[in-house]
Protein backbone atom coordinates (compact mmCIF):
# COMPACT_ATOMS: atom_id res chain seq x y z
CA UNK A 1 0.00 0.00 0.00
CA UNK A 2 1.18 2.96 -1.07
CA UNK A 3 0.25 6.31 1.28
CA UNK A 4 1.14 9.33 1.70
CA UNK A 5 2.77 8.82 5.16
CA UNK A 6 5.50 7.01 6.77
CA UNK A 7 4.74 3.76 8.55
CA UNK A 8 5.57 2.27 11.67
CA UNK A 9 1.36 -8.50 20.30
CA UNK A 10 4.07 -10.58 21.46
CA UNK A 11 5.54 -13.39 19.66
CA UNK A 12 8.03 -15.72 21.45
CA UNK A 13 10.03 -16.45 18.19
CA UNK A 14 13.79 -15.76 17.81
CA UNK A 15 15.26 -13.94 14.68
CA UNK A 16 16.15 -17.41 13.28
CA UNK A 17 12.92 -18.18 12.56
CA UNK A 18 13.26 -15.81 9.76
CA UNK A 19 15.89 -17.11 8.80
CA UNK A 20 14.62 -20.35 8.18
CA UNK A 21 17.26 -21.88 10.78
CA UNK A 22 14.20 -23.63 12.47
CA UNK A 23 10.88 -24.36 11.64
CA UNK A 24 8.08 -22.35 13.71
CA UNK A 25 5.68 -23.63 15.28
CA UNK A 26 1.99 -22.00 14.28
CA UNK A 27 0.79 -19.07 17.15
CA UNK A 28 -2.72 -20.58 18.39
CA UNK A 29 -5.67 -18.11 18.44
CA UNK A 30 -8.05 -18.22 21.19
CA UNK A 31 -11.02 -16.36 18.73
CA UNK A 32 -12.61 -18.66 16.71
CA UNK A 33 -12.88 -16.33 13.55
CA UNK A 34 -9.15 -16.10 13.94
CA UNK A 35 -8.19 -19.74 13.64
CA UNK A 36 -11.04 -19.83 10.73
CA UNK A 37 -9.44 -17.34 8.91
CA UNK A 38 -5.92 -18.33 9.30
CA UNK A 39 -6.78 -21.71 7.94
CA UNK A 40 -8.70 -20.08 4.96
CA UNK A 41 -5.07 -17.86 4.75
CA UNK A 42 -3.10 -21.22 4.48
CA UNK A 43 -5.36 -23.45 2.63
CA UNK A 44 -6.62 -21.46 -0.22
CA UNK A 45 -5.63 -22.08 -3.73
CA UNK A 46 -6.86 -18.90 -4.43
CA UNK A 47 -4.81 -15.23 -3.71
CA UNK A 48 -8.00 -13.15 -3.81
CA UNK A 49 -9.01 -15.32 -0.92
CA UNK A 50 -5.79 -14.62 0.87
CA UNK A 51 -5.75 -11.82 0.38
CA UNK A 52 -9.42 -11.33 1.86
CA UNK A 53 -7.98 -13.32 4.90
CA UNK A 54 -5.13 -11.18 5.56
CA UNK A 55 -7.66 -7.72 5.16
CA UNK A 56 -9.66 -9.57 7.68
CA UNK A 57 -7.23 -10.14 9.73
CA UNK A 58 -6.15 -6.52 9.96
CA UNK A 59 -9.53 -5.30 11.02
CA UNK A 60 -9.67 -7.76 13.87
CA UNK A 61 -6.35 -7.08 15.06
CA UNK A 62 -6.65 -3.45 16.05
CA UNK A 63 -8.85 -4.86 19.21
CA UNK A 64 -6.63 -8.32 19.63
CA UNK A 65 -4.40 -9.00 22.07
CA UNK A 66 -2.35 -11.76 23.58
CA UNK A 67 -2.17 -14.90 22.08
CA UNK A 68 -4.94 -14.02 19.22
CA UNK A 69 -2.66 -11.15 17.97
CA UNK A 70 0.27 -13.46 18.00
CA UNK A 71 -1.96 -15.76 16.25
CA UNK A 72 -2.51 -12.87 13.12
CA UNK A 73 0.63 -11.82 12.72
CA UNK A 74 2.68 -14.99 12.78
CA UNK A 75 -0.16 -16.08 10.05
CA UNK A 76 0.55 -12.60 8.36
CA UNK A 77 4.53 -12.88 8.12
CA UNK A 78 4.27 -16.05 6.65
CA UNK A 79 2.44 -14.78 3.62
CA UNK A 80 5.22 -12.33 2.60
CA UNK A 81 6.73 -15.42 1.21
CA UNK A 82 3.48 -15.82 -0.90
CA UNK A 83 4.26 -16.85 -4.32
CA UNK A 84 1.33 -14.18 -5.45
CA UNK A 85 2.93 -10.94 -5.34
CA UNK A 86 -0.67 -9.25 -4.14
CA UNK A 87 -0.46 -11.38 -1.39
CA UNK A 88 2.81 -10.58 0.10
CA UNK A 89 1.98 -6.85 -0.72
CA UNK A 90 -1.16 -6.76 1.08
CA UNK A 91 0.71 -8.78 3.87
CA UNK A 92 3.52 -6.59 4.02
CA UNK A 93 1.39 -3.15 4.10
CA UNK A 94 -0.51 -4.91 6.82
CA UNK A 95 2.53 -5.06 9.10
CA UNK A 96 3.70 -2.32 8.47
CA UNK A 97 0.37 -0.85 10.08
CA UNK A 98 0.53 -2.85 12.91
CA UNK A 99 4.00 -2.34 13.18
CA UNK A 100 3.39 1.44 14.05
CA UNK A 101 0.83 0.67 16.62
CA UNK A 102 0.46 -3.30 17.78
CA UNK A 103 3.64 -4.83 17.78
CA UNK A 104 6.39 -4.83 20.88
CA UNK A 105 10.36 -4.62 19.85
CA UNK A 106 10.85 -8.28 19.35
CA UNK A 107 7.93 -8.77 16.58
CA UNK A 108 9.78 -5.47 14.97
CA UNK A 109 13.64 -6.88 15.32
CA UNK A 110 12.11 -10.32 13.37
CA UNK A 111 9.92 -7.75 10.72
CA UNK A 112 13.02 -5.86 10.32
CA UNK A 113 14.50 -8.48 9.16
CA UNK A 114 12.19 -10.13 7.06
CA UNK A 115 11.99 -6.74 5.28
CA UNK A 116 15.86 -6.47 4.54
CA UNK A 117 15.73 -9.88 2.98
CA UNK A 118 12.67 -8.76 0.90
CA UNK A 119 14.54 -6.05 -0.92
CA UNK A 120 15.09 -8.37 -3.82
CA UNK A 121 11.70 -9.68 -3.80
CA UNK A 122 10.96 -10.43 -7.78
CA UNK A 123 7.75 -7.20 -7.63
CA UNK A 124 8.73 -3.70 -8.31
CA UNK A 125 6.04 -2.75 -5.82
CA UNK A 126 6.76 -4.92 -3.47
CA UNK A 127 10.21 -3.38 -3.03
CA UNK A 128 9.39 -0.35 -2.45
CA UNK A 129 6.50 -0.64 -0.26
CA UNK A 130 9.12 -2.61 2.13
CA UNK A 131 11.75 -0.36 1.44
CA UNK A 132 9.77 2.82 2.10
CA UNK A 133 8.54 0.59 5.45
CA UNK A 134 11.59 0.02 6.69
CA UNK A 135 12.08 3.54 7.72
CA UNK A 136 8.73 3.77 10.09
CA UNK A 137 9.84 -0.01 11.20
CA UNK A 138 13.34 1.00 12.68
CA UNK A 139 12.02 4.85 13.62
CA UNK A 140 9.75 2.37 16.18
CA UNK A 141 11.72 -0.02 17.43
CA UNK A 142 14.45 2.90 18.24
CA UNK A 143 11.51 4.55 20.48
CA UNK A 144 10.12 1.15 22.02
CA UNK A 145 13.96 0.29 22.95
CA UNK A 146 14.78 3.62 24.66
CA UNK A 147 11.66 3.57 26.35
CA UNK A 148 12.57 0.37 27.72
CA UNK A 149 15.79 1.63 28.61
CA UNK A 150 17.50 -0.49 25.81
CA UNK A 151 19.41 -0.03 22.94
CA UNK A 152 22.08 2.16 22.05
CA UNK A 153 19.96 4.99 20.27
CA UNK A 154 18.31 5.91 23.79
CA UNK A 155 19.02 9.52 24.13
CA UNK A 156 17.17 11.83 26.86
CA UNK A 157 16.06 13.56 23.39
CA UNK A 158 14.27 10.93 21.91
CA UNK A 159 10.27 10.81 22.36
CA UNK A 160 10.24 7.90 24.79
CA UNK A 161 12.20 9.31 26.96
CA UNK A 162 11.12 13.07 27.23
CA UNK A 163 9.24 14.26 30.75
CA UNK A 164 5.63 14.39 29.94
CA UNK A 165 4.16 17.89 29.92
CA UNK A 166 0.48 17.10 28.28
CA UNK A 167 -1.72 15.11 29.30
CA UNK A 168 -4.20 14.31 26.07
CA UNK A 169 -7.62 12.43 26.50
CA UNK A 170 -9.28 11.42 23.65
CA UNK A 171 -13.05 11.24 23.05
CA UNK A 172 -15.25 9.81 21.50
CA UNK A 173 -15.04 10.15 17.64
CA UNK A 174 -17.68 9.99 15.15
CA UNK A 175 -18.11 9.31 11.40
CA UNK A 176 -19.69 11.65 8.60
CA UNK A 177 -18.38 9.88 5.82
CA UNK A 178 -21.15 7.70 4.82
CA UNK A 179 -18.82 5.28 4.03
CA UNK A 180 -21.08 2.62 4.51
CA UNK A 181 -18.51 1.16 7.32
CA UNK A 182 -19.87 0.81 10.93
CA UNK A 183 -16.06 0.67 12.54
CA UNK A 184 -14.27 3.57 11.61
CA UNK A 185 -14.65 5.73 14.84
CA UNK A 186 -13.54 3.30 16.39
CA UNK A 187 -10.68 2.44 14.10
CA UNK A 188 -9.54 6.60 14.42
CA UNK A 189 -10.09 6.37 17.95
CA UNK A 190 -7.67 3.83 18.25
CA UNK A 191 -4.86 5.06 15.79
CA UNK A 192 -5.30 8.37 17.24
CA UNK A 193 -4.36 6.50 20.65
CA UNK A 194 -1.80 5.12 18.89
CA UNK A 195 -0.19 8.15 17.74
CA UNK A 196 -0.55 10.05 20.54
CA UNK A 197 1.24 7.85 22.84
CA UNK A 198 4.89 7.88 20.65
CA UNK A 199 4.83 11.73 20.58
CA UNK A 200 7.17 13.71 22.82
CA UNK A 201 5.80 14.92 26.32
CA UNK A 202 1.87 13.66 25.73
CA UNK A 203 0.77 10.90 28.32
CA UNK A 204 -2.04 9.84 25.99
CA UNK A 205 -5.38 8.40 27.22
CA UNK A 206 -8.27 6.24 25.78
CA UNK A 207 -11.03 7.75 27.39
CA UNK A 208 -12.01 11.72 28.74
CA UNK A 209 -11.57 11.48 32.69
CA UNK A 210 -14.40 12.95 35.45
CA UNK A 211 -13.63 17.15 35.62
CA UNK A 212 -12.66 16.76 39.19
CA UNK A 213 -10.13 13.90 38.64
CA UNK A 214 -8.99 15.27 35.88
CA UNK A 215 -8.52 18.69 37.58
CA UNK A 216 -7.07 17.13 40.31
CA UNK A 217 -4.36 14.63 38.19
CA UNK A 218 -3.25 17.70 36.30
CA UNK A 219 -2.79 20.02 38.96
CA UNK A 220 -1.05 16.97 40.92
CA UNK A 221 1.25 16.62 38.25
CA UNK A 222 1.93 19.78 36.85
CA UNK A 223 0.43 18.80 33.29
CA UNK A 224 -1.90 21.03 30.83
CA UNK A 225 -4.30 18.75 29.58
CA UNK A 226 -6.28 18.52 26.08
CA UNK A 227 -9.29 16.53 25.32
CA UNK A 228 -9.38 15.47 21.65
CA UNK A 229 -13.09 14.96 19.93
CA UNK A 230 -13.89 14.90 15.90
CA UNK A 231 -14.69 12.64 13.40
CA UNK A 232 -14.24 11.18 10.21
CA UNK A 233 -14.83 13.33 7.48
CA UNK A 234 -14.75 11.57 4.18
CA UNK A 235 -13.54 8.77 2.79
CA UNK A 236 -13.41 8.56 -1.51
CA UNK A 237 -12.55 6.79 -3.80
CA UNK A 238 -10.70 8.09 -6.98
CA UNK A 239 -9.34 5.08 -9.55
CA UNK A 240 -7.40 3.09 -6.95
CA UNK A 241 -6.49 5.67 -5.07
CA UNK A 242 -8.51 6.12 -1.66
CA UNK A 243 -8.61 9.38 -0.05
CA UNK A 244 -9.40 10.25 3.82
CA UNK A 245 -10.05 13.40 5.79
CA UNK A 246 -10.46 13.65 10.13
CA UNK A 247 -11.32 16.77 11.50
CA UNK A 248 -9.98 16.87 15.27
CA UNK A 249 -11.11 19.83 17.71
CA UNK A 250 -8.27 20.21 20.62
CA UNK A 251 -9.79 21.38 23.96
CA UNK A 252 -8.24 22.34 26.92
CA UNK A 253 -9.42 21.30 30.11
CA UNK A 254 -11.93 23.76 30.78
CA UNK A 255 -13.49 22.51 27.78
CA UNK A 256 -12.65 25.65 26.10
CA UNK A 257 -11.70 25.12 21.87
CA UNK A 258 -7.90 26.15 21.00
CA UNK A 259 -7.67 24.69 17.58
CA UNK A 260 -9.10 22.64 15.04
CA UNK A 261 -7.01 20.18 13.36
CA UNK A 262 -7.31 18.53 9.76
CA UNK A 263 -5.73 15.77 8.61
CA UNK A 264 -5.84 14.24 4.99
CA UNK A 265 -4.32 10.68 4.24
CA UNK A 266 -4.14 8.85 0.83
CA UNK A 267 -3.44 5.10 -0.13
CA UNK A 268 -3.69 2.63 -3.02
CA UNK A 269 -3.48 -0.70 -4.21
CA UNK A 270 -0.55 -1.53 -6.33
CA UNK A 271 -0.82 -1.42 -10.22
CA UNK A 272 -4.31 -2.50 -11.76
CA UNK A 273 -8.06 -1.94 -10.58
CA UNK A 274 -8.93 -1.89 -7.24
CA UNK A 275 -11.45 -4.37 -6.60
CA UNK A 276 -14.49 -4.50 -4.53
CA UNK A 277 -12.32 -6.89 -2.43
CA UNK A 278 -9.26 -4.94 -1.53
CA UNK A 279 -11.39 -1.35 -0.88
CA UNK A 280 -11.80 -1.76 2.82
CA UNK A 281 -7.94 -2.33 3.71
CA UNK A 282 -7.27 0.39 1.41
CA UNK A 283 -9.61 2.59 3.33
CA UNK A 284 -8.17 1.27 6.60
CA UNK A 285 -4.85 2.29 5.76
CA UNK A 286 -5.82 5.93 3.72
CA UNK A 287 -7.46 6.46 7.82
CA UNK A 288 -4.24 5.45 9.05
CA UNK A 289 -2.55 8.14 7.49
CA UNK A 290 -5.10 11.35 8.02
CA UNK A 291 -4.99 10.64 11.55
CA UNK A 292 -1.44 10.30 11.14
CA UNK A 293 -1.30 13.81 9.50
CA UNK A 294 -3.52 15.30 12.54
CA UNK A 295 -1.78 14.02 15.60
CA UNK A 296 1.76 15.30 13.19
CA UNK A 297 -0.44 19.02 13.05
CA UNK A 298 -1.29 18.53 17.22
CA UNK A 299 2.35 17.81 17.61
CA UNK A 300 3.35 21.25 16.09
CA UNK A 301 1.17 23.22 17.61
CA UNK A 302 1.84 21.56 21.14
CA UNK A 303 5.70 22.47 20.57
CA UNK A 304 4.54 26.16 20.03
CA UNK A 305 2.88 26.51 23.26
């Protein structure tokens, strides 16, 4: 998938796994629609069905955790050795997602990897999707390894590692983009989590607290705190290219409106029509990237403060 933005679970497997030093053993899912669909992922003769699993796959692992997001990814990794270049495309731009949001510094070190040994893969696209997400891969695990106090790049400059001085809540988001989807709030609620939570000095939270605890946590702390609340714009469709737009109002915590953010993300399918098929991964990921774009805008005008 190719947006405009720059991408960035646990898995007890070592980096010889992808190597193919030793053969690994199969993550087991604890959701039954997981184990369904990573069956249909390994059993089908046919890629537009694999690739259908793997888009499914994505949706349900922005709520999985544990053993059932093992479970999705270990099924999704395997595919980038597809013999369907689609496949390992739609594989690869799947990880790279989670990889900016789901996936701890172990699951990276083995993507990583897996990446740097794709970069003679026999598809033009497929390079460069995994050589443009190589960047957001390594920019990640460099910020989950200083966090953790690991790692040589740990610097008392890097995001991780910077005192918090915001405290951001987000809201409830809704969805004006009669897209026909029922999930996307929730989908930019979570990536805006997401985002949030790797950008310098914001403690992000998942949920707007009481007035008085929040008064009380802020003044406790010394933090200035922001409640985020919006929605999703629009979400079109131009030839295979997919186009979304979140509109975020920032509030501070006497509820009073400092700015209004916009953010705009594209992404596409490689070469050839987009079918019916592929649209909702494609929309997944062009959401990805707009709220991408507006927690990059809150970032800004945080730093100006």
């Amino acid at each position: 998938m190719k947006g405009h933005r720059t991408p960035v679970g646990p898995l007890a497997l070592a980096l010889a796994l992808l190597a193919g030093l030793v053969a690994p053993r199969p993550a087991l899912a604890v959701d039954e629609r997981i184990t369904y669909l990573i069956e249909t992922l390994e059993e089908s003769i046919n890629y537009r069905v694999r690739v259908q699993s793997i888009e499914s796959l994505d949706q349900i692992a922005v709520t999985a955790g544990g053993e059932d997001l093992a479970a999705i990814v270990d099924a999704i990794t395997k595919r980038l050795d597809d013999s369907n270049a689609l496949v390992r495309y739609t594989a690869a731009s799947t990880l790279i997602g989670l990889g900016r949001s789901s996936l701890h510094a172990a699951d990276l070190t083995r993507l990583i990897a897996k990446f740097e040994a794709m970069s003679s893969d026999d598809d033009a696209d497929v390079r460069q999707l995994v050589g443009d997400g190589l960047t957001g891969l390594r920019t990640r695990l460099d910020q989950l390894q200083s966090a953790a106090g690991g790692g040589g790049s740990a610097s008392s400059s890097s995001p991780a590692s910077q005192a918090k001085r915001w405290y951001v809540a987000v809201g409830a988001l809704g969805d004006s983009s009669d897209s026909g989807r029922d999930d996307l709030d929730d989908l930019a609620h979570q990536y805006m989590v997401d985002e949030l939570a790797v950008v310098g000095g914001v403690e992000a939270h998942a949920e707007i607290p009481d007035a008085e605890a929040f008064d009380a946590e802020l003044s406790r702390r010394n933090l200035l705190g922001f409640v985020l609340q919006g929605s999703v714009v629009s979400l079109t469709r131009s030839g295979n290219t997919i186009s979304a737009v979140v509109s975020v109002l920032v509030l501070d915590q006497e509820q009073n409106l400092r700015v209004m953010l916009r953010g705009t993300g594209n992404a596409q399918r490689q070469n050839g029509t987009l079918t019916d098929a592929e649209v909702p991964a494609v929309q997944t990921d062009a959401l990805r990237a707009a709220v991408h774009a507006a927690v990059e805008s809150l970032a800004g005008y945080l730093r100006e403060l």
